[in-house]
C-alpha atoms as a PDB file:
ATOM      1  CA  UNK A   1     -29.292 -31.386 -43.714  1.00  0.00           C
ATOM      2  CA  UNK A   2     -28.487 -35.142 -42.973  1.00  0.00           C
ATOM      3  CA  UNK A   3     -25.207 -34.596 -41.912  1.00  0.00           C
ATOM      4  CA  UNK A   4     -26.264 -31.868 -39.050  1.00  0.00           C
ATOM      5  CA  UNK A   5     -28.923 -34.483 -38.494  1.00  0.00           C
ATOM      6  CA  UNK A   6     -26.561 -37.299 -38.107  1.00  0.00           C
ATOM      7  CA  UNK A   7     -24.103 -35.154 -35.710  1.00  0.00           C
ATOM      8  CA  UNK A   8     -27.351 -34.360 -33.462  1.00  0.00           C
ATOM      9  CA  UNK A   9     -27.868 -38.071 -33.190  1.00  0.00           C
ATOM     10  CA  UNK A  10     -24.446 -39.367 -32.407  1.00  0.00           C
ATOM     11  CA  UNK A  11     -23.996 -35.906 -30.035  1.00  0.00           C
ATOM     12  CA  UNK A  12     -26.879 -36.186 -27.493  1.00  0.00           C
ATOM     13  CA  UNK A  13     -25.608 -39.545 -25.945  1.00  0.00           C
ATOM     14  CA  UNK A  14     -21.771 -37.778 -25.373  1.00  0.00           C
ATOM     15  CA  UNK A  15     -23.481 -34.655 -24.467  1.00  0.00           C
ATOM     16  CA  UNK A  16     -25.607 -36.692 -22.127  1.00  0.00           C
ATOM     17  CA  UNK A  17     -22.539 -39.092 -20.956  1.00  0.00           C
ATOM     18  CA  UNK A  18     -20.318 -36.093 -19.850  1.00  0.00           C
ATOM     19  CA  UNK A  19     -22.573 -34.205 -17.519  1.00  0.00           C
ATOM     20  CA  UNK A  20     -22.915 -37.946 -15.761  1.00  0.00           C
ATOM     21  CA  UNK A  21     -19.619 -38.550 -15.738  1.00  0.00           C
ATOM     22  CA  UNK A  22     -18.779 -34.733 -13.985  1.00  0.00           C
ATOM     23  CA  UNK A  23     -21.296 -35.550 -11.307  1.00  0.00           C
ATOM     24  CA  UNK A  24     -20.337 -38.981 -10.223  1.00  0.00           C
ATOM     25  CA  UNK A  25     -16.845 -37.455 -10.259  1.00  0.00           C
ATOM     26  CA  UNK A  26     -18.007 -35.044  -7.733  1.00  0.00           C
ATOM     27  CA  UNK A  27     -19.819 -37.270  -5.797  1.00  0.00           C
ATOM     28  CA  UNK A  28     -16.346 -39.622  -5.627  1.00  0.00           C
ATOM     29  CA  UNK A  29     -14.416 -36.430  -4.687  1.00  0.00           C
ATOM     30  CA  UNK A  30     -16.395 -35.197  -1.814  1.00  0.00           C
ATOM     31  CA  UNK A  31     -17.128 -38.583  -0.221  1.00  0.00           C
ATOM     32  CA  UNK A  32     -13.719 -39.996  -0.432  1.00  0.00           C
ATOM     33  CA  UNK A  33     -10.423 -37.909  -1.440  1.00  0.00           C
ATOM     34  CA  UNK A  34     -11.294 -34.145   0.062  1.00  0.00           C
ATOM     35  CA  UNK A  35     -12.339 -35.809   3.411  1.00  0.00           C
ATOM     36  CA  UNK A  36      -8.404 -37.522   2.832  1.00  0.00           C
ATOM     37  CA  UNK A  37      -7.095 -34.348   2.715  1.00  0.00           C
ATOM     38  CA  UNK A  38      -9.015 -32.273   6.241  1.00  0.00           C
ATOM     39  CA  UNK A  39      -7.773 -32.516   9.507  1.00  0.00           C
ATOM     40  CA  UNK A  40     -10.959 -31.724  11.022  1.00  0.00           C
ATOM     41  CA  UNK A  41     -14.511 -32.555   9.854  1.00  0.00           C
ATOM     42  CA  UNK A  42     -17.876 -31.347  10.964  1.00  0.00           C
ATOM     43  CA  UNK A  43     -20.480 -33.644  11.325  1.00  0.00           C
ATOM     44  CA  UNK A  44     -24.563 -31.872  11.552  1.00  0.00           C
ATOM     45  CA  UNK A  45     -27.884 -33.004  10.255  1.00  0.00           C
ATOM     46  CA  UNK A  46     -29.229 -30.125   8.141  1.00  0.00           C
ATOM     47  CA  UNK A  47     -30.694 -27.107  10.044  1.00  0.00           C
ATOM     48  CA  UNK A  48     -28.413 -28.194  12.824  1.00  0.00           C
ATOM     49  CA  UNK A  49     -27.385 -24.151  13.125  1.00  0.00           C
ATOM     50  CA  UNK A  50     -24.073 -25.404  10.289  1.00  0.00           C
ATOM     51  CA  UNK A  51     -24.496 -22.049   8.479  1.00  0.00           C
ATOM     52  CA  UNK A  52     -24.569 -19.880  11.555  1.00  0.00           C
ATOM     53  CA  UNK A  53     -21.740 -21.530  13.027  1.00  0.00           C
ATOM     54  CA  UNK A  54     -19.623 -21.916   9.767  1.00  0.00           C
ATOM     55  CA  UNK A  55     -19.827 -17.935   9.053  1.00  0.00           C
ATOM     56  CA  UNK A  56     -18.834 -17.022  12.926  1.00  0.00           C
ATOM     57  CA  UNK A  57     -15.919 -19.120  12.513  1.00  0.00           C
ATOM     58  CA  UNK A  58     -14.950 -18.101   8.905  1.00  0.00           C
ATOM     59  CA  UNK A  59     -14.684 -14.293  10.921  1.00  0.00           C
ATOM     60  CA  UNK A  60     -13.087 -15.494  13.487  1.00  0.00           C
ATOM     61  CA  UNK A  61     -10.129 -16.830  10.713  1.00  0.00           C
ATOM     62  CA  UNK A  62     -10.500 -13.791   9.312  1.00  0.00           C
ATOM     63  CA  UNK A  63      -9.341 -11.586  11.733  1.00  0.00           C
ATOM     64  CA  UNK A  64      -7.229 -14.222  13.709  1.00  0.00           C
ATOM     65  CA  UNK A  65      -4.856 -14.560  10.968  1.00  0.00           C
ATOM     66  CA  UNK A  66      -5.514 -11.081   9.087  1.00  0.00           C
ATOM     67  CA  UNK A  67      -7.756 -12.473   6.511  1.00  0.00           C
ATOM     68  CA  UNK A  68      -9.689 -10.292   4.296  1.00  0.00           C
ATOM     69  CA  UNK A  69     -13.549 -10.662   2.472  1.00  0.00           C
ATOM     70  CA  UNK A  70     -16.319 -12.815   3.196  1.00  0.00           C
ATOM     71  CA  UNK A  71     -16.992 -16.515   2.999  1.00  0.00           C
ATOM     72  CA  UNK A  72     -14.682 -18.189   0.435  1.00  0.00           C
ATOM     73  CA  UNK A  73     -16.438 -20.447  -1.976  1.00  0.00           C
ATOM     74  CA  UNK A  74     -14.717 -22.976  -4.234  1.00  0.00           C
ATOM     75  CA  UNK A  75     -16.408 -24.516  -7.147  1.00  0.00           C
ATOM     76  CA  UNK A  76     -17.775 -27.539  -5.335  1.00  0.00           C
ATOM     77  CA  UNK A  77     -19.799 -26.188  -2.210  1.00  0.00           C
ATOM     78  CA  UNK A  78     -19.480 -24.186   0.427  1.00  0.00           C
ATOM     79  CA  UNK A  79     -19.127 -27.298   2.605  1.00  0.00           C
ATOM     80  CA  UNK A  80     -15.238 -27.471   1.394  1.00  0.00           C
ATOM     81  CA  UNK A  81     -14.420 -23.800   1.901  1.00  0.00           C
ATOM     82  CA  UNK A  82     -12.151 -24.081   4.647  1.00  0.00           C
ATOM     83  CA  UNK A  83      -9.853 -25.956   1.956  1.00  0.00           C
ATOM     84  CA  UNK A  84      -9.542 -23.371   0.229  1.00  0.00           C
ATOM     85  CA  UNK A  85      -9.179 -20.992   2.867  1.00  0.00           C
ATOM     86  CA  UNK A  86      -5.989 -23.061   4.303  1.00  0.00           C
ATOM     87  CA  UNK A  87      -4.274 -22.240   1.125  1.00  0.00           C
ATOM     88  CA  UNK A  88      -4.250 -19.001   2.124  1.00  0.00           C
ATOM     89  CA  UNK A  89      -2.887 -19.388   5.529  1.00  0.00           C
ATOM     90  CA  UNK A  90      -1.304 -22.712   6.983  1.00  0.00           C
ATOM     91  CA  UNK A  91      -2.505 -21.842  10.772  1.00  0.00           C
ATOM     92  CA  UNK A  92      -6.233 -22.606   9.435  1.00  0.00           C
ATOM     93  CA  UNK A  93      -6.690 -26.123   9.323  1.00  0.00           C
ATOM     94  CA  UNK A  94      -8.241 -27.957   6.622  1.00  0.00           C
ATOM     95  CA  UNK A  95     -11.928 -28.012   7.513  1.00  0.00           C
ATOM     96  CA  UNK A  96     -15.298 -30.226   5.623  1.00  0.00           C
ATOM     97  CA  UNK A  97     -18.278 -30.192   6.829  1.00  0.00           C
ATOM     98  CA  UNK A  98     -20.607 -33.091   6.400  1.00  0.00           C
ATOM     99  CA  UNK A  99     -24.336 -34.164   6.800  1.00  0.00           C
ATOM    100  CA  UNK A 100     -22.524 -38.232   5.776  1.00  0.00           C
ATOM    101  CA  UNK A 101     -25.678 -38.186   3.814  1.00  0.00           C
ATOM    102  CA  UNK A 102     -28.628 -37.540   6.662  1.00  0.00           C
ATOM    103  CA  UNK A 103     -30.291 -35.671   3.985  1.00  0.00           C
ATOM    104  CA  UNK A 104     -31.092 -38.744   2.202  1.00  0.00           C
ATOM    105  CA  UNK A 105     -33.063 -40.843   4.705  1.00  0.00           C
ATOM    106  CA  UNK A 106     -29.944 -43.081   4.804  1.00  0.00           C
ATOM    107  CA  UNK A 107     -29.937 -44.102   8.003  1.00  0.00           C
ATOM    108  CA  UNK A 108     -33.084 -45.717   7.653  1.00  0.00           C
ATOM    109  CA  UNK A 109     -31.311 -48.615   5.996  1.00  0.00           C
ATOM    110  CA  UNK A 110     -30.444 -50.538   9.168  1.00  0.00           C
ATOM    111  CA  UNK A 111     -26.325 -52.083   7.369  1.00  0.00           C
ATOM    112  CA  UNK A 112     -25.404 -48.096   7.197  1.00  0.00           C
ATOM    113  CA  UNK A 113     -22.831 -47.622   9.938  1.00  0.00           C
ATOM    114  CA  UNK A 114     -20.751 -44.511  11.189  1.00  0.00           C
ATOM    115  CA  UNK A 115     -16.872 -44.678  11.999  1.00  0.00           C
ATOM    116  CA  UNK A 116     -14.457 -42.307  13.013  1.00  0.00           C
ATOM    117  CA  UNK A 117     -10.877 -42.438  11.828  1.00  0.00           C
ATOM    118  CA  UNK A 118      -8.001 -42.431  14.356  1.00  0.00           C
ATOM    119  CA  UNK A 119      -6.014 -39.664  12.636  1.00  0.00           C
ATOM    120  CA  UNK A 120      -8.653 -36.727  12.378  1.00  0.00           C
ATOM    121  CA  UNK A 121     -10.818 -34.403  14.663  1.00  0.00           C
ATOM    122  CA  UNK A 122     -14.615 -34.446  14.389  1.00  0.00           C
ATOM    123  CA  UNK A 123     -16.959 -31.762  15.591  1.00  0.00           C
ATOM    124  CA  UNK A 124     -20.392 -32.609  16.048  1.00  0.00           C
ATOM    125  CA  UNK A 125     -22.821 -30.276  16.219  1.00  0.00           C
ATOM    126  CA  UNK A 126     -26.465 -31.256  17.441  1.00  0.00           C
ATOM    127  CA  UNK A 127     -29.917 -29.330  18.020  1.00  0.00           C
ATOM    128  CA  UNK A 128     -33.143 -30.148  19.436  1.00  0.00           C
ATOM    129  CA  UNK A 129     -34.460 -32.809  17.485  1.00  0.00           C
ATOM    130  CA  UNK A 130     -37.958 -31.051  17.210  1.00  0.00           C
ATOM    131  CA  UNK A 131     -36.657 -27.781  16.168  1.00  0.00           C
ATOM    132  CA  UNK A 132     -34.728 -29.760  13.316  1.00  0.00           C
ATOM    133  CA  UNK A 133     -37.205 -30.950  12.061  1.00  0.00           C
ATOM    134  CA  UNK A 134     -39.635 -27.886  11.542  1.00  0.00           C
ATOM    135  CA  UNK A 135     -36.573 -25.760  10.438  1.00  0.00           C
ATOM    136  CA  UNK A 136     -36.117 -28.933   7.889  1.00  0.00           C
ATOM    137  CA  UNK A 137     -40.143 -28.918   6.506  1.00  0.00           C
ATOM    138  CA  UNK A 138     -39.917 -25.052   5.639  1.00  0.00           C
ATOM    139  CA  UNK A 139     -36.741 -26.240   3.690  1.00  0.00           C
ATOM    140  CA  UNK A 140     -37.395 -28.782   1.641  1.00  0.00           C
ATOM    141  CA  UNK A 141     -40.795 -27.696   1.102  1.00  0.00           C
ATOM    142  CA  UNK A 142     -40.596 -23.799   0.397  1.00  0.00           C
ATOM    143  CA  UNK A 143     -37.251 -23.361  -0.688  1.00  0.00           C
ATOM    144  CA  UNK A 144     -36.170 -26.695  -2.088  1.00  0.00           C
ATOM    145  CA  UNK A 145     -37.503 -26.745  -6.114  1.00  0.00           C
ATOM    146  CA  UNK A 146     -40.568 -29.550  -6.612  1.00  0.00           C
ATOM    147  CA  UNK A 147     -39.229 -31.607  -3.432  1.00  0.00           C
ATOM    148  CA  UNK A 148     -41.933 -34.304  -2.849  1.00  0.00           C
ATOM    149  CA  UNK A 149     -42.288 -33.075   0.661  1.00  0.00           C
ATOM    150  CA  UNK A 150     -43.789 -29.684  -0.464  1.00  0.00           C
ATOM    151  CA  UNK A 151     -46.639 -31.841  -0.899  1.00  0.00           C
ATOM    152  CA  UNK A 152     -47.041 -32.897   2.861  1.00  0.00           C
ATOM    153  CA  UNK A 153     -48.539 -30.637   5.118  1.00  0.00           C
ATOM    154  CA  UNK A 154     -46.143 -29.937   8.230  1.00  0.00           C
ATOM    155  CA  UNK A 155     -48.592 -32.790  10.415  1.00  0.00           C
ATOM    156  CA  UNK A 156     -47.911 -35.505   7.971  1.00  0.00           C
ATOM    157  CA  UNK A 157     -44.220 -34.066   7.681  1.00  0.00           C
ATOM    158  CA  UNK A 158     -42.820 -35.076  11.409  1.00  0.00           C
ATOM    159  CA  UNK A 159     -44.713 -38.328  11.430  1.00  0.00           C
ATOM    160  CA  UNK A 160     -42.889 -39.221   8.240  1.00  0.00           C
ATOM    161  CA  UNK A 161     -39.929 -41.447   7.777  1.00  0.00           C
ATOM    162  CA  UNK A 162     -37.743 -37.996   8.072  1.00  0.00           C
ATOM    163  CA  UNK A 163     -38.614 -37.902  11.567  1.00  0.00           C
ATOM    164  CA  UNK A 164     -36.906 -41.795  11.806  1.00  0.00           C
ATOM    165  CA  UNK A 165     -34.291 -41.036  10.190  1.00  0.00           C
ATOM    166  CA  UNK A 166     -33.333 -38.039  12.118  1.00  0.00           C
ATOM    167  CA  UNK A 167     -33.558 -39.739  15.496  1.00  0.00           C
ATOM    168  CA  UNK A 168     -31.419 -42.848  13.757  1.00  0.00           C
ATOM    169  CA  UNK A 169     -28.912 -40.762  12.553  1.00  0.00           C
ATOM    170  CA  UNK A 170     -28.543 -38.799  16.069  1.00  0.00           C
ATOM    171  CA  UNK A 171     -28.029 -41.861  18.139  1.00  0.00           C
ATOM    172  CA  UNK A 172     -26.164 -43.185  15.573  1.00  0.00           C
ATOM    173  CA  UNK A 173     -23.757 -40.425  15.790  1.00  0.00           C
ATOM    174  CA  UNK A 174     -23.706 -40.196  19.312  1.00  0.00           C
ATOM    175  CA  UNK A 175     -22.675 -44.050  19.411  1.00  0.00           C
ATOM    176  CA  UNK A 176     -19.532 -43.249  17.516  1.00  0.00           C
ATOM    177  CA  UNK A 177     -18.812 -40.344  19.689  1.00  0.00           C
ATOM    178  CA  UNK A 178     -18.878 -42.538  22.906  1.00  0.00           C
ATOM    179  CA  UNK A 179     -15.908 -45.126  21.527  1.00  0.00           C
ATOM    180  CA  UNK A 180     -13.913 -42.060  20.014  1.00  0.00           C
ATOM    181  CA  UNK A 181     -11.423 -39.638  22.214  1.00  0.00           C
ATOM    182  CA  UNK A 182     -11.061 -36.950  19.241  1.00  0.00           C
ATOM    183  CA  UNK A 183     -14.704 -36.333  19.114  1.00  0.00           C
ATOM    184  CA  UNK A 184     -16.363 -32.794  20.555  1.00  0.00           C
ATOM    185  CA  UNK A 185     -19.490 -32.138  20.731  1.00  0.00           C
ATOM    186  CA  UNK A 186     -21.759 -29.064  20.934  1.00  0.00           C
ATOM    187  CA  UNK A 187     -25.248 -27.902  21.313  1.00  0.00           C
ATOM    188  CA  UNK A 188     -26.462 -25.334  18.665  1.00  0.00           C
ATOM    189  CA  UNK A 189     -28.813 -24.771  21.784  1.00  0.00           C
ATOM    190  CA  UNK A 190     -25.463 -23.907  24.071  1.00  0.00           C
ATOM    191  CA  UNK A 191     -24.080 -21.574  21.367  1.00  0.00           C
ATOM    192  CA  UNK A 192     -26.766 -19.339  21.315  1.00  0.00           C
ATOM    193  CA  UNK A 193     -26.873 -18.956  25.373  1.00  0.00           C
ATOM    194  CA  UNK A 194     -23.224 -18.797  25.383  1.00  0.00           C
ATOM    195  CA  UNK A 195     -21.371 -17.998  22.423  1.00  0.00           C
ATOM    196  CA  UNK A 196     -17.952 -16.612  23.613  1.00  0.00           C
ATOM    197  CA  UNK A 197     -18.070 -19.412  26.191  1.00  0.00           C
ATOM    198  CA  UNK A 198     -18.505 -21.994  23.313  1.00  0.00           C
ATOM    199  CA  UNK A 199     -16.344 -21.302  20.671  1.00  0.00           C
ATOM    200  CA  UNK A 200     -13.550 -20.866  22.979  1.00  0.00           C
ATOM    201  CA  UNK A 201     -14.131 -24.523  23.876  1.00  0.00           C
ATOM    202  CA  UNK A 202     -14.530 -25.203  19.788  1.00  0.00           C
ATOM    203  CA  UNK A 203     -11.373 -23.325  19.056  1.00  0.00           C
ATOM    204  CA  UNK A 204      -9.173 -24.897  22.134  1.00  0.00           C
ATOM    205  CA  UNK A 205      -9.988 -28.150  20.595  1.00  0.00           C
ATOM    206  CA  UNK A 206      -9.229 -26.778  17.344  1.00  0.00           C
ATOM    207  CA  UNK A 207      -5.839 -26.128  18.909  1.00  0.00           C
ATOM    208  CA  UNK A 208      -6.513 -22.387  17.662  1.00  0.00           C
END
């Protein structure tokens, strides 16, 4: 009896120091070494149209390059699939995508800055700012689990600091775009009138 008491004491801080330690591993991975390893990286706030667009090109891979199944997933998030989906064909380059942390009213600190390395394509892909935003409420406050924005109603919600932090991260964005030549941009907005038209751009810049 004391010694299963004992080994519940001295467990609970390694079973509680191990979890910790797997997340801020993960956390390290994705912001630093798997963005060392893309050639391309997609840039969106959230409900930006990502998913949409992520699943049209996954197809488009697939039968390109005779690809079979659905959407890979890896063990990470679905944000690194195109990793994976490289190994299985060099022609598909080595796609992230990326909010670069949107999602966590970042930008509202005024020091946090965006730069685009020399050496790697970046696709941006923007909406309409007000369409964002009530595509965002119904997220985080009917599908996200006790978010403290399911508290808000959706009047409070786009007077709210999310609203700010949206419009920083935008211009923000769009400021890093102007002083980079291996930048593209397009308009979730232009994709839906257009969508051949579009991803024919995408994929020319791709060099696909």
């Amino acid at each position: 009896m004391i010694k299963e008491r004992l080994e519940n004491i001295i467990g609970a801080p390694i079973r509680t120091f191990f979890p910790l330690l797997t997340d801020a591993f993960d956390f390290l991975r994705a912001l630093y070494y798997l963005p060392l390893k893309s050639d391309i990286i997609f840039i969106s706030h959230p409900k930006a149209g990502r998913t949409w667009l992520r699943v049209m090109l996954n197809e488009i891979f697939n039968l390109q390059y005779g690809l079979e199944g659905g959407v890979l997933k890896n063990l990470w998030t679905t944000a690194y699939e195109f990793l994976e989906k490289s190994k299985h064909n060099q022609n598909i380059p080595k796609i992230i995508f990326s909010h670069l942390d949107s999602d966590r009213l970042y930008y509202l600190n005024p020091r946090r800055k965006i730069r685009f390395s020399r050496n790697k394509k970046y696709i941006i892909l923007v909406r309409d700012p007000r369409d964002i935003l009530v595509s965002y409420y119904f997220q985080l406050s009917k599908r996200t689990v006790k978010h403290p924005v399911s508290g808000m109603n959706l009047s409070t919600f786009v007077r709210s600091a999310y609203l700010q932090n949206l419009l920083i991260f935008m211009n923000r964005v769009e400021n890093a775009r102007k002083n980079s030549r291996n930048v593209f941009l397009i308009r979730y907005e232009d994709l839906h009138q257009n969508v051949k038209c579009e991803f024919k751009k995408l994929l020319n810049f791709m060099e696909i």
